[in-house]
C-alpha atoms as a PDB file:
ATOM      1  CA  UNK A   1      35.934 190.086 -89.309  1.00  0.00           C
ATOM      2  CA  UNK A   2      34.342 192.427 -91.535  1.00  0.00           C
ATOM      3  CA  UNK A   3      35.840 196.154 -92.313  1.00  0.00           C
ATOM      4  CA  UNK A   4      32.573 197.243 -90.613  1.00  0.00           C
ATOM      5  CA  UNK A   5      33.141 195.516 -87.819  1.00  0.00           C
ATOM      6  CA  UNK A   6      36.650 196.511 -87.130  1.00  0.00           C
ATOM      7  CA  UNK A   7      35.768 200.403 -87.204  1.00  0.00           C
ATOM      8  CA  UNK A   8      33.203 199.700 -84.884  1.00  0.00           C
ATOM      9  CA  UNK A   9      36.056 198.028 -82.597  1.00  0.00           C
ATOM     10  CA  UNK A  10      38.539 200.743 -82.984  1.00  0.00           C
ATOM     11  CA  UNK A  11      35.818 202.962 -82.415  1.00  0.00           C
ATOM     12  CA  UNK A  12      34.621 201.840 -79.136  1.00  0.00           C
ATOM     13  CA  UNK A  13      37.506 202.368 -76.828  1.00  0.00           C
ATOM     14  CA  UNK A  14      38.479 199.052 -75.880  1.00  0.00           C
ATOM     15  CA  UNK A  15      41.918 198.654 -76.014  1.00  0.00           C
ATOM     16  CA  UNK A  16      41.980 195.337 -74.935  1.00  0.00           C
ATOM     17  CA  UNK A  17      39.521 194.014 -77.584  1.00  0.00           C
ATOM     18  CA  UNK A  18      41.239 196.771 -80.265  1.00  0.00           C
ATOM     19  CA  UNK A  19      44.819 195.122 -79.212  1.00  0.00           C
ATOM     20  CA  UNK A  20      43.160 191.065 -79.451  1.00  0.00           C
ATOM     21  CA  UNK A  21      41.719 192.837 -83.351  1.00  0.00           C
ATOM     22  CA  UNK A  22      44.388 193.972 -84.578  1.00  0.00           C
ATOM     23  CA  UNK A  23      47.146 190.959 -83.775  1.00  0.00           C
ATOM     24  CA  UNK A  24      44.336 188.704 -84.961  1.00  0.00           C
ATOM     25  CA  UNK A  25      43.877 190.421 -88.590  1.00  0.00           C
ATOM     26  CA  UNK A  26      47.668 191.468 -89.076  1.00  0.00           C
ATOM     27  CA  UNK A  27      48.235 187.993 -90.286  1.00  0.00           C
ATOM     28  CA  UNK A  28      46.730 189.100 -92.934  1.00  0.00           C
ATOM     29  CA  UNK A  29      46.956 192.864 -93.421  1.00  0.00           C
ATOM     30  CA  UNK A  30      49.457 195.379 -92.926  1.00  0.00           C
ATOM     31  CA  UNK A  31      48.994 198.612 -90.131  1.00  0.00           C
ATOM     32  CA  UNK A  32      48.542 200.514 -93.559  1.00  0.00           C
ATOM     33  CA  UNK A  33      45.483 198.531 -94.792  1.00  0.00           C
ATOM     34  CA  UNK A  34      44.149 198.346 -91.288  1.00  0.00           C
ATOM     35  CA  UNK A  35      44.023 202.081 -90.792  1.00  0.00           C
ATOM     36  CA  UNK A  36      42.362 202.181 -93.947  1.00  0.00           C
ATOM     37  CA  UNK A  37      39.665 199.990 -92.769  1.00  0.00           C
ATOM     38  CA  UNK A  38      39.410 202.386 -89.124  1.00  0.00           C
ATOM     39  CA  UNK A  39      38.788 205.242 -91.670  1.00  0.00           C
ATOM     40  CA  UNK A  40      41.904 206.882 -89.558  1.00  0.00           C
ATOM     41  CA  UNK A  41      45.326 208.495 -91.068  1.00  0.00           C
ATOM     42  CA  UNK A  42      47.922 205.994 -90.774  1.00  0.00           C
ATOM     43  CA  UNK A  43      49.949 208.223 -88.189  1.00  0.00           C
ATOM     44  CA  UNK A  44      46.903 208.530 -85.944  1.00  0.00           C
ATOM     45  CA  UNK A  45      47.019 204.812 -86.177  1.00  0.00           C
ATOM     46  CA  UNK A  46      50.688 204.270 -85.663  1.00  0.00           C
ATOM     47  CA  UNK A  47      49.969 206.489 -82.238  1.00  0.00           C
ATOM     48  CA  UNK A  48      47.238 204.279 -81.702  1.00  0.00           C
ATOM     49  CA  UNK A  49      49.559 200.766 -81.999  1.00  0.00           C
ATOM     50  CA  UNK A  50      52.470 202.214 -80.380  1.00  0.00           C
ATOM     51  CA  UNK A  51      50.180 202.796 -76.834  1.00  0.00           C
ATOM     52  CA  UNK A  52      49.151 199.164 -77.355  1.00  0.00           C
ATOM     53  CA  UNK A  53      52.620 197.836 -77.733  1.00  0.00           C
ATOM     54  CA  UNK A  54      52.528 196.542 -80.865  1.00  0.00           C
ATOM     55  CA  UNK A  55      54.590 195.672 -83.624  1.00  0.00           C
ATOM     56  CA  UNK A  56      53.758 195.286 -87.217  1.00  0.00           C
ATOM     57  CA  UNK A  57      54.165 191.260 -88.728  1.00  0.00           C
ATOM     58  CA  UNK A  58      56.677 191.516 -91.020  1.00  0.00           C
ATOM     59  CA  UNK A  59      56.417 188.581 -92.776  1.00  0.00           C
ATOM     60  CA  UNK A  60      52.742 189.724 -93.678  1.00  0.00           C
ATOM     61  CA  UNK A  61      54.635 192.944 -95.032  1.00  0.00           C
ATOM     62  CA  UNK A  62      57.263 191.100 -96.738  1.00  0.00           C
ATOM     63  CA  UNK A  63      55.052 188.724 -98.316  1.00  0.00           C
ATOM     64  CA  UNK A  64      52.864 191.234 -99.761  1.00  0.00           C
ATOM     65  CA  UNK A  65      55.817 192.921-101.460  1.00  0.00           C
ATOM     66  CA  UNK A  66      56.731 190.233-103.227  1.00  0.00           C
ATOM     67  CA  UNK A  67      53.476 188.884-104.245  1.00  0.00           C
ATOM     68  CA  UNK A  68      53.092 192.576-105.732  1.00  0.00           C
ATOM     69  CA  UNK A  69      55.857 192.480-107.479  1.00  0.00           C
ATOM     70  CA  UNK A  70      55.156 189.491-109.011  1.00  0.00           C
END
């Protein structure tokens, strides 16, 4: 899924397809990058996850780190 297409998703309204989104491309990106690609503060989208129930993958988080610090 493209950037594009994710704004457009977060955009709409649809929680339910916004909530599928977002657990599908946090295996690969953290809630920071993802609110970056919604064009959205990260607070406004830590609001946003929190009334979906969701939970950030740490591992994705973890990994990151280290690969950056590599």
């Amino acid at each position: 899924m493209t950037k594009e297409e994710f704004k457009f998703i977060y955009d709409s309204g649809d929680d339910k397809k916004l909530r599928e989104v977002i657990v599908e491309m946090n295996k690969e990106h953290t809630f920071k990058e993802l609110s970056t690609f919604a064009w959205v503060t990260y607070s406004s989208f830590q609001v946003k996850v929190k009334k979906l129930s969701l939970t950030s993958n740490k591992k994705v988080v973890k990994r990151r780190t280290n690969i950056s610090l590599s």
